[in-house]
Structures are given as structure tokens and as C-alpha cells.
N, C-alpha and C. Protein backbone atom coordinates (compact mmCIF):
# COMPACT_ATOMS: atom_id res chain seq x y z
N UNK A 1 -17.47 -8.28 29.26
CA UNK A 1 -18.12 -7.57 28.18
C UNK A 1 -18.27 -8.56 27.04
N UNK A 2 -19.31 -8.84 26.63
CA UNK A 2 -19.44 -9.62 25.63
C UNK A 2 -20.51 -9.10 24.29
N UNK A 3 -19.38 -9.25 22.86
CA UNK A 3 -20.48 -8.35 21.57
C UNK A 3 -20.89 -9.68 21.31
N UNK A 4 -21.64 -9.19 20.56
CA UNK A 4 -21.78 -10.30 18.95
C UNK A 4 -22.27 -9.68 18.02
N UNK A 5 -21.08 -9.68 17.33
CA UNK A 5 -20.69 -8.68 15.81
C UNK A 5 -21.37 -9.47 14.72
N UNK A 6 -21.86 -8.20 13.86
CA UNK A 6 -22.16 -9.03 12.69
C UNK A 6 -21.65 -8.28 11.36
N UNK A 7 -21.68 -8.63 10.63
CA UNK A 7 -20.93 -8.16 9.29
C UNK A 7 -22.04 -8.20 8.53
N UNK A 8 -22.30 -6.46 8.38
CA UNK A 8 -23.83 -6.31 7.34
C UNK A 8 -23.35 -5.44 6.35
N UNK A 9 -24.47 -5.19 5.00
CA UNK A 9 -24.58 -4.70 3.88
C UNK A 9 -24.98 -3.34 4.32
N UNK A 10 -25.77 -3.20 5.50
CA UNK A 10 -26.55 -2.52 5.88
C UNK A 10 -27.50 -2.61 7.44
N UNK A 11 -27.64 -1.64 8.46
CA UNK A 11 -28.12 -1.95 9.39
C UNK A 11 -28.85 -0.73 10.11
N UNK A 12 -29.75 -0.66 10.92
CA UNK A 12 -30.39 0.40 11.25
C UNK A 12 -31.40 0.20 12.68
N UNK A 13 -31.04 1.09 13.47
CA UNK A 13 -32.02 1.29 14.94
C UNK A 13 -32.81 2.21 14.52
N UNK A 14 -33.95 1.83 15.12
CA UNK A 14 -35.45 2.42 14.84
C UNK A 14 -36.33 2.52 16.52
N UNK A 15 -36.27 3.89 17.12
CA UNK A 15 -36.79 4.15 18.54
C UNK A 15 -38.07 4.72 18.05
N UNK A 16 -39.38 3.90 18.51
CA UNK A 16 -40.97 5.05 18.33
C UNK A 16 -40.92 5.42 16.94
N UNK A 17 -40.21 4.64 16.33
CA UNK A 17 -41.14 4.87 14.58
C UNK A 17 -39.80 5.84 13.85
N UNK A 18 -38.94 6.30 14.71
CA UNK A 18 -37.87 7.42 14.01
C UNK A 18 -36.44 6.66 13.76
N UNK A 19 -35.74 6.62 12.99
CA UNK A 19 -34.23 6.13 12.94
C UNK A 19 -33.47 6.41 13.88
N UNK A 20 -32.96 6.19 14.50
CA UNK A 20 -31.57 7.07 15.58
C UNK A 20 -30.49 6.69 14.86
N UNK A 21 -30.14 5.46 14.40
CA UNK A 21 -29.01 5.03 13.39
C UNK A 21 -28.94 4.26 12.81
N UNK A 22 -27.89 4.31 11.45
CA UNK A 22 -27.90 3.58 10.19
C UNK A 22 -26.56 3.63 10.09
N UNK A 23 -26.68 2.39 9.00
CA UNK A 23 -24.98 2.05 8.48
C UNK A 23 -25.35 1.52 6.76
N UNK A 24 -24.32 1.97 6.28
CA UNK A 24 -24.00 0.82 5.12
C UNK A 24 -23.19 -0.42 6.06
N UNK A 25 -22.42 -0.29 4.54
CA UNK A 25 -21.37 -1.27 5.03
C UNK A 25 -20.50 -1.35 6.14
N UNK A 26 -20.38 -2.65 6.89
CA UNK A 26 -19.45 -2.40 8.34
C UNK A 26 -20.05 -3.67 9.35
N UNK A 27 -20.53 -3.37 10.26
CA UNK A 27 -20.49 -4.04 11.40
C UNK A 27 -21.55 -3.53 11.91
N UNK A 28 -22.76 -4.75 12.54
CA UNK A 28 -23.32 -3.97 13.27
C UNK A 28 -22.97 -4.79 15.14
N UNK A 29 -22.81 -4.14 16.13
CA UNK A 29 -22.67 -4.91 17.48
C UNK A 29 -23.32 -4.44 18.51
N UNK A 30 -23.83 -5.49 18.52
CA UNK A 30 -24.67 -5.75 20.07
C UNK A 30 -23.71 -6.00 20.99
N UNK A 31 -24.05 -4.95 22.19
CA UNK A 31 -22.84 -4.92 22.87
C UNK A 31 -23.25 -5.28 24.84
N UNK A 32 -22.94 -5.98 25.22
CA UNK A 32 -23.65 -6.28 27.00
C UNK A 32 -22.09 -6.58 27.63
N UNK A 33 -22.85 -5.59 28.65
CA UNK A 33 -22.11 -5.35 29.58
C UNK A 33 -22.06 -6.07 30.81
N UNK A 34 -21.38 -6.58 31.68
CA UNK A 34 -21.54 -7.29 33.08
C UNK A 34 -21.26 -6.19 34.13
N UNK A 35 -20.94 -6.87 35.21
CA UNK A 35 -20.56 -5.95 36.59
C UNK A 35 -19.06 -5.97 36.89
N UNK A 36 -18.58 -7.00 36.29
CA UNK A 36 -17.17 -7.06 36.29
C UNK A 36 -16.31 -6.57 35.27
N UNK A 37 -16.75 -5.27 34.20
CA UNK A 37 -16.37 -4.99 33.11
C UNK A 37 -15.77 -3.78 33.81
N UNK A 38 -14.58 -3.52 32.99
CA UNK A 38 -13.46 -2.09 32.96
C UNK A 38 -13.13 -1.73 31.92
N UNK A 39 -12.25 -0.68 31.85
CA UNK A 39 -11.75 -0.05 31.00
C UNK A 39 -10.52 -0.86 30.09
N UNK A 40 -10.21 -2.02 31.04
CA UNK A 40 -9.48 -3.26 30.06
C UNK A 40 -10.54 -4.14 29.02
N UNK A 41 -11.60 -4.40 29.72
CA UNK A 41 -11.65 -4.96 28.68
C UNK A 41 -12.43 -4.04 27.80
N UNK A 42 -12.89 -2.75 27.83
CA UNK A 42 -13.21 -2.16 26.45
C UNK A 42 -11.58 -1.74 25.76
N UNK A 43 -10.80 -1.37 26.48
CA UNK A 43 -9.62 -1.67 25.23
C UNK A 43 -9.03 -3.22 24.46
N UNK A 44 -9.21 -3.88 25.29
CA UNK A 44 -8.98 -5.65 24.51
C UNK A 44 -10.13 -5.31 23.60
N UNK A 45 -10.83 -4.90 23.62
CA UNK A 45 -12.21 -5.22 22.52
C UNK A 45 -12.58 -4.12 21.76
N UNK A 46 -11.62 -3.52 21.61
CA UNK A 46 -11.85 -2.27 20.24
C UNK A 46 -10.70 -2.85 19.27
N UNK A 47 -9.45 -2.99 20.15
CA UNK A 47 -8.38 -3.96 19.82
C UNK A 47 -8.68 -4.80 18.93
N UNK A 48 -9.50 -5.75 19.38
CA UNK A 48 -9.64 -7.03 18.37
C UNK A 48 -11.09 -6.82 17.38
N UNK A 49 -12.19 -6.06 18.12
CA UNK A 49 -12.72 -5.41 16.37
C UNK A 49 -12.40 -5.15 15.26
N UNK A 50 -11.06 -3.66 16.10
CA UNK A 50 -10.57 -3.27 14.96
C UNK A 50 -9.78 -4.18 13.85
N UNK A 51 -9.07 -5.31 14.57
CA UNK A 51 -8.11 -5.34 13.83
C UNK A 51 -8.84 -6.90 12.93
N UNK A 52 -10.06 -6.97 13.46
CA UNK A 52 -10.55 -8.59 12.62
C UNK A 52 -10.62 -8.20 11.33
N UNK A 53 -10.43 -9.27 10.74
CA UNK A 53 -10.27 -9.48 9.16
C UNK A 53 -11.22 -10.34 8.41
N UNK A 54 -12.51 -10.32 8.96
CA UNK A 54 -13.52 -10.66 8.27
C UNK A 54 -14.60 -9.70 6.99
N UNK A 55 -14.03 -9.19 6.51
CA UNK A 55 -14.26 -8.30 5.20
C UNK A 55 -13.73 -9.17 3.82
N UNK A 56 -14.12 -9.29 2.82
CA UNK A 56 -13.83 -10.24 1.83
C UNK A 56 -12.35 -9.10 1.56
N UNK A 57 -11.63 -9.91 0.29
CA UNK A 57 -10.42 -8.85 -0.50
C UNK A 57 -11.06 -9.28 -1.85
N UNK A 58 -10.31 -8.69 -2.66
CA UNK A 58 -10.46 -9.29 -4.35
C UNK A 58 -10.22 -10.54 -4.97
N UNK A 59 -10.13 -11.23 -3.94
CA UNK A 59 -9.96 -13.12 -4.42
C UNK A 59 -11.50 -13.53 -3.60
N UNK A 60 -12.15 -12.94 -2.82
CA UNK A 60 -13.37 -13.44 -2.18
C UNK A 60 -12.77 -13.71 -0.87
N UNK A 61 -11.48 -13.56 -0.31
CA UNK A 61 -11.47 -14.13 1.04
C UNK A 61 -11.51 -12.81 1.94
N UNK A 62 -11.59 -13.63 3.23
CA UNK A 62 -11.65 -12.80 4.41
C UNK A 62 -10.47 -11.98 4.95
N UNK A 63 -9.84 -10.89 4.27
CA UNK A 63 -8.74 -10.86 4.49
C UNK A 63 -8.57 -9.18 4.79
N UNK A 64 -9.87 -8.50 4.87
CA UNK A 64 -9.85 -7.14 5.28
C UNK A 64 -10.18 -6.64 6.38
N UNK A 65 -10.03 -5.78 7.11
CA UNK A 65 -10.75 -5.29 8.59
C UNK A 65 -11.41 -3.74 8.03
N UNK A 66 -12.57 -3.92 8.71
CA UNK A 66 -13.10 -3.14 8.79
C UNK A 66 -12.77 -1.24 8.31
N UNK A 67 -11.60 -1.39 8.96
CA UNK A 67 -10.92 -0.10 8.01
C UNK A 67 -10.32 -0.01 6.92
N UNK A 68 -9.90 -0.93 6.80
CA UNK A 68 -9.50 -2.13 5.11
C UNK A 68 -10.96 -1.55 3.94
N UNK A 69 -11.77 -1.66 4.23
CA UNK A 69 -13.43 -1.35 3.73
C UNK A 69 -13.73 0.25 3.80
N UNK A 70 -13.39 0.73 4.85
CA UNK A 70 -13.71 1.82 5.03
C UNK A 70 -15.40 2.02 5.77
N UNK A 71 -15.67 0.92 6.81
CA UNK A 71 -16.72 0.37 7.16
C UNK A 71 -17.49 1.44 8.17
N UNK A 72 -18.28 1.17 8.68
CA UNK A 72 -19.06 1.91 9.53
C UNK A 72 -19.69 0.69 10.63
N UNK A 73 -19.51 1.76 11.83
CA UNK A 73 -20.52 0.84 12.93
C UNK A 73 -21.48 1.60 13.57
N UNK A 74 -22.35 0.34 13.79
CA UNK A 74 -23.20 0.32 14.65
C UNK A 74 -23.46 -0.05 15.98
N UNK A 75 -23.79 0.17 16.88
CA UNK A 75 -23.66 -0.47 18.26
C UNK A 75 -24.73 -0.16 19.10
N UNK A 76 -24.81 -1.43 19.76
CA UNK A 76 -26.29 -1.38 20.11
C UNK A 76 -26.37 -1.75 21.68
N UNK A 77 -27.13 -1.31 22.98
CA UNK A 77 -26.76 -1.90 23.99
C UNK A 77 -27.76 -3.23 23.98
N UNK A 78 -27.26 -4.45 24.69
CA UNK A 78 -28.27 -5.31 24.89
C UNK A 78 -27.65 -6.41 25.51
N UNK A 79 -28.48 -5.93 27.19
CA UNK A 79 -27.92 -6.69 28.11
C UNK A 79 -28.04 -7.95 28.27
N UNK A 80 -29.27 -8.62 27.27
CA UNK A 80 -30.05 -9.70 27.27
C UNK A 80 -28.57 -10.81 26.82
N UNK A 81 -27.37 -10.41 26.26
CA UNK A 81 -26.00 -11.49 26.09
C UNK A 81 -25.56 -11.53 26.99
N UNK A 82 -26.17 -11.30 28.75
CA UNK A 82 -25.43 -11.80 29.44
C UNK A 82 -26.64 -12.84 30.38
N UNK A 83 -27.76 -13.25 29.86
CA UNK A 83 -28.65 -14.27 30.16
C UNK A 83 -28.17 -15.48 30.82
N UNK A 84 -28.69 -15.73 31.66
CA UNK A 84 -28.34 -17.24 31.99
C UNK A 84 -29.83 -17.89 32.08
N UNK A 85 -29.57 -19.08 31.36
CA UNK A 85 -30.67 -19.93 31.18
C UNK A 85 -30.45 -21.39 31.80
N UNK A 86 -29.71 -21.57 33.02
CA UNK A 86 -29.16 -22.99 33.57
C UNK A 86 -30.37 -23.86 33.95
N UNK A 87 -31.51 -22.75 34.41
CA UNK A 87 -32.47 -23.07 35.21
C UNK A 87 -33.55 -22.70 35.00
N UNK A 88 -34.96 -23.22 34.81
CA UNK A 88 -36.02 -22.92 34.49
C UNK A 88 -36.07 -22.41 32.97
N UNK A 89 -36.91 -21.52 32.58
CA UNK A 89 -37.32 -21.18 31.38
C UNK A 89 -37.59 -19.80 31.87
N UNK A 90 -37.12 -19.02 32.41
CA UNK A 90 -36.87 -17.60 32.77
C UNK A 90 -35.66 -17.19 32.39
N UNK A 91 -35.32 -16.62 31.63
CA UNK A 91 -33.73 -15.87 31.91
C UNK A 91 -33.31 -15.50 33.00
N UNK A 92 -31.94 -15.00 33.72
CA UNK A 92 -31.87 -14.26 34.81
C UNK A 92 -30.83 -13.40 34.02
N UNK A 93 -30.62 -12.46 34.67
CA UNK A 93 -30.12 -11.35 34.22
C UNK A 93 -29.05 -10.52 35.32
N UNK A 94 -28.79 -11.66 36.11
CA UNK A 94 -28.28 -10.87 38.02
C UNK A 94 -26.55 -10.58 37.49
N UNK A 95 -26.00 -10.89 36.18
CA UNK A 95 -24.71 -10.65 35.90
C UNK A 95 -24.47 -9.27 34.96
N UNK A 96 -25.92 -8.90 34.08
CA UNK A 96 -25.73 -7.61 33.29
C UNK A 96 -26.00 -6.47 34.20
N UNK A 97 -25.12 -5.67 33.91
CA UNK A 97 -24.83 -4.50 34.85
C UNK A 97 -25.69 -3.46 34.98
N UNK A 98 -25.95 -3.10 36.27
CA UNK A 98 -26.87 -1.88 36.25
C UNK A 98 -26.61 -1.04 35.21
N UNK A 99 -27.68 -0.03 35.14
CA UNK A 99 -27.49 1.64 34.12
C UNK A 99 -26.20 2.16 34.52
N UNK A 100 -26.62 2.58 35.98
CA UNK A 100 -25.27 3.39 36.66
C UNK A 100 -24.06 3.06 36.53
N UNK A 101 -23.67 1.88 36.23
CA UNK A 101 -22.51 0.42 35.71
C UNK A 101 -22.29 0.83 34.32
N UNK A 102 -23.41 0.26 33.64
CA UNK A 102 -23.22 0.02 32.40
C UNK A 102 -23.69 0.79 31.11
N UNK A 103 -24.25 2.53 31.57
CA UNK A 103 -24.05 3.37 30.80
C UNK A 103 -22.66 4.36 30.50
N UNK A 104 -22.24 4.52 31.48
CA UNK A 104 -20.68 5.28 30.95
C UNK A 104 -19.47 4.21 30.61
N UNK A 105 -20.01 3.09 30.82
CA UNK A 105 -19.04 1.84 29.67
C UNK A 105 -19.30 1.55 28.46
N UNK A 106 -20.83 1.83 28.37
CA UNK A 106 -21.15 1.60 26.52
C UNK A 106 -21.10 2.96 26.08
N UNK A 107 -20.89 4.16 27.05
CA UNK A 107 -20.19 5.45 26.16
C UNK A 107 -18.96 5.47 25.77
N UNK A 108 -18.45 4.53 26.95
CA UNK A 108 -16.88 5.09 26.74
C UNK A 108 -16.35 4.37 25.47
N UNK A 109 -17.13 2.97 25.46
CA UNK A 109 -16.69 1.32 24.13
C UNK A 109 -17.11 2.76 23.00
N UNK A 110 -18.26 2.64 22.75
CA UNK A 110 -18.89 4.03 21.57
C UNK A 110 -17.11 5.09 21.16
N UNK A 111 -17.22 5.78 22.71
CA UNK A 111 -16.03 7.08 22.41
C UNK A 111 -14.63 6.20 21.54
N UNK A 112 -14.36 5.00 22.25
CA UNK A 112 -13.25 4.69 21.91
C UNK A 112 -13.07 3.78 20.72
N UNK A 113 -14.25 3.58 20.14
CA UNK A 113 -14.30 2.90 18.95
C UNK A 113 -14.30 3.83 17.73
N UNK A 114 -14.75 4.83 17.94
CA UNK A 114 -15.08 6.10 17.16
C UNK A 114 -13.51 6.92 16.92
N UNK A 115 -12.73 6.57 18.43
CA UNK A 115 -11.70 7.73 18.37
C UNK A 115 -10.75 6.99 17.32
N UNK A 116 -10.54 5.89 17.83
CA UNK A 116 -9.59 4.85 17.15
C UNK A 116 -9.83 4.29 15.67
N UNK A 117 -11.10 4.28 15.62
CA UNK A 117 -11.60 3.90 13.59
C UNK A 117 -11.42 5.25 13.38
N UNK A 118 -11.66 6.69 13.27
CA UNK A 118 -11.41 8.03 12.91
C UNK A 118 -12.84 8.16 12.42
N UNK A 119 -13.68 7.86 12.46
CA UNK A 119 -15.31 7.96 12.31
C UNK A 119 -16.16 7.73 13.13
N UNK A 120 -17.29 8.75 12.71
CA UNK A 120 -18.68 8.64 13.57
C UNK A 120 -19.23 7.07 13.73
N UNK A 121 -19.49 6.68 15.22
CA UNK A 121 -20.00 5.48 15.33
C UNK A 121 -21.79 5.69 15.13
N UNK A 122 -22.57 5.11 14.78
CA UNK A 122 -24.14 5.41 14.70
C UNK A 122 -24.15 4.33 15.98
N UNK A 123 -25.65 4.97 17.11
CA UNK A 123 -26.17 4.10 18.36
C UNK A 123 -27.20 4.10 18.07
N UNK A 124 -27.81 3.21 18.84
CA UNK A 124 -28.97 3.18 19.43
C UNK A 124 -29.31 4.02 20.86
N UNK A 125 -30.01 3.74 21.64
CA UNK A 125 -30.31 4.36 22.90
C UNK A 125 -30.30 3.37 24.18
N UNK A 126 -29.29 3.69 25.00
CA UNK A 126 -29.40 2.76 26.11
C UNK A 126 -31.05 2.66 26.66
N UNK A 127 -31.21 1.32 27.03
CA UNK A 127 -32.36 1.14 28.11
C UNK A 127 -33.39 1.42 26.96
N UNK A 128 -33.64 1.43 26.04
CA UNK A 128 -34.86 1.98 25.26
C UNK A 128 -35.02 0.68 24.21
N UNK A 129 -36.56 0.64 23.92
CA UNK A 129 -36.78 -0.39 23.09
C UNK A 129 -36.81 -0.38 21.93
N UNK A 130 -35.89 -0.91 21.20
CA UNK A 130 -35.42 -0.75 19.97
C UNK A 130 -35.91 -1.66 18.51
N UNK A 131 -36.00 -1.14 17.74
CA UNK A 131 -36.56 -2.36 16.52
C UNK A 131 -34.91 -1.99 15.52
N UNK A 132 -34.41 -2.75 15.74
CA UNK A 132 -33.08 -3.20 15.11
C UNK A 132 -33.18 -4.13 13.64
N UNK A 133 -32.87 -3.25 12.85
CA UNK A 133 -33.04 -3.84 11.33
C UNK A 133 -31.65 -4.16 10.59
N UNK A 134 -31.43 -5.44 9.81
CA UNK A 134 -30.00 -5.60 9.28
C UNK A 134 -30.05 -6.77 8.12
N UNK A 135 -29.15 -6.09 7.19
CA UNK A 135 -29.16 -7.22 6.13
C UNK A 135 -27.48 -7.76 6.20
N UNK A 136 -27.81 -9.29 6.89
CA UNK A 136 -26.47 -9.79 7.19
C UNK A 136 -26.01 -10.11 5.92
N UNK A 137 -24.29 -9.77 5.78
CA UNK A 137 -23.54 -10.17 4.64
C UNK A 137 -23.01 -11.32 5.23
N UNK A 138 -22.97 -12.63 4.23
CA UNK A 138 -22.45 -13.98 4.44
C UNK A 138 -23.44 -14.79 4.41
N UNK A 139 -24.09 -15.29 5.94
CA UNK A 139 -24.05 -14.07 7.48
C UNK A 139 -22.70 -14.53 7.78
N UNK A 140 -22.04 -13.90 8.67
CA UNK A 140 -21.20 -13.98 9.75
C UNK A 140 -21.65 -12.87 10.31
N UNK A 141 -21.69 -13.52 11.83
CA UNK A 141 -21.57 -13.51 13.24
C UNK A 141 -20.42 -14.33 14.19
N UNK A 142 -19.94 -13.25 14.58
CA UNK A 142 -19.35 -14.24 15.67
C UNK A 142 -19.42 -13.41 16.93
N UNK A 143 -19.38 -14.37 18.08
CA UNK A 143 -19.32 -13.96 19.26
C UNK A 143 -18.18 -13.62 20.00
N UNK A 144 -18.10 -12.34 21.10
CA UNK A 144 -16.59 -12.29 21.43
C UNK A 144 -17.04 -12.36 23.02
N UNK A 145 -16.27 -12.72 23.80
CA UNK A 145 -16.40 -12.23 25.31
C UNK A 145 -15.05 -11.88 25.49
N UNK A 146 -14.83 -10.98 26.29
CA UNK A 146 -13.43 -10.09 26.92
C UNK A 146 -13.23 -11.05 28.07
N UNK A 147 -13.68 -11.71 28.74
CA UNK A 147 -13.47 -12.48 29.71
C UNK A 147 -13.17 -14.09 29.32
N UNK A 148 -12.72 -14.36 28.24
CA UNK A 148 -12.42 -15.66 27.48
C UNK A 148 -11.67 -15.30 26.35
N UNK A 149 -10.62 -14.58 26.79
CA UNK A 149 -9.68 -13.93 26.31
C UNK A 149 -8.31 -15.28 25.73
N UNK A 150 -8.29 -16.08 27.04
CA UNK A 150 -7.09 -17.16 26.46
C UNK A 150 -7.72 -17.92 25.23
């Protein structure tokens, strides 16, 4: 399972012209799934969301998490972070997980991110084409994979 989180002012999915979801402040994550993903690693990775400390404090440093803020997320599916580009100028895509795979894992990451922050998570829509809008704070981004755990 691999995100890549970003730390916004503000962020918003837009399906056919309508909002499906918005955030202030918080996080927005793009979230892809593989074929080798479980229910471990969506708990390693609510785990270490929750508990990152990239939120400024009152000296300017990075020293809050997300519930520290009182933040909000966003989450977005997008299988395209599990691309491989070794070869040619095609992506391949033979490691991101089917629907049948990899829709009741980006419900369950959603359920369990939601249960554990004590707030509504805002989505997007699996499989649907999305116009994803965000005003990065910093920026920071960073990338996580559950499978590069050491």
C-alpha cells in the first residue's frame, strides 16, 4: 500500500462538475493499493499517519500531528502510485490491484482512519475520474509505502 500525503490549507475532489469532497486544514492522500496489501498494512499506515508530526507548533516547527491541529482528511484512490516505468514509455500497472482487491481495502483504510482520528474522512470515488484540487502548505509531501517499512 503506498500514500503520498500532502499537508494542505485546503483540498477538494470534483466528479462531473459536482464536489464529492473538501477539506480545510489536514492532509490530503492519495492512496494505491497493490495485490499484496492486507489488513496489516492498512493498520501500519493509519498508525504512522496518525501519529506524524508534520503540522507546524508555535515556534514554526514541525512538531504537531494531525490531531494536534484538529485536521481533516482527504483520501483519494489512485492506483497510478503503483506504476512501473522500467521499460518503455508506457506505464504498467500489473501490481495495482483489481476493484474486487482494492475496493473494500480503500473502504476499510477510509473506515479505519475515520474510526481512529474520531472524524468524518471526505473521498473521492473509486475508479471514477476525478479533478483533484489543493493548496499545498509548505509544500510537504512525503511518500509512504507499507512494504518499506524497515
Amino acid at each position: 500500500m503506498r500514500v503520498l500525503l500532502q499537508r494542505v490549507s485546503s483540498a477538494s475532489v470534483t466528479i462531473g462538475g459536482t464536489v464529492k469532497g473538501k477539506i480545510g486544514p489536514g492532509m490530503l492522500i492519495l492512496l494505491g493499493i497493490e495485490n499484496a496489501d492486507t489488513q496489516e498494512d492498512i493498520d501500519w499506515l493509519t498508525r504512522k499517519i496518525l501519529s506524524l508530526r508534520i503540522f507546524e507548533d508555535a515556534d514554526g516547527k514541525m512538531n504537531n500531528s494531525i490531531s494536534d491541529i484538529d485536521g481533516e482528511f482527504l483520501v483519494v484512490s489512485q492506483f497510478t502510485l503503483h506504476a512501473r516505468v522500467k521499460k518503455g514509455t508506457r506505464p504498467g500497472f500489473d501490481r495495482a490491484a483489481r476493484p474486487e482487491v482494492a475496493i473494500p481495502l480503500y473502504e476499510k483504510f477510509v473506515s479505519d482512519l475515520e474510526n481512529q482520528h474520531g472524524k468524518p474522512v471526505a473521498t473521492g470515488e473509486f475508479g471514477a475520474m476525478m479533478d483533484v484540487a489543493l493548496v499545498n502548505d509548505g509544500p510537504v509531501t512525503i511518500w509512504i509505502d507499507s512494504k518499506a517499512r524497515e
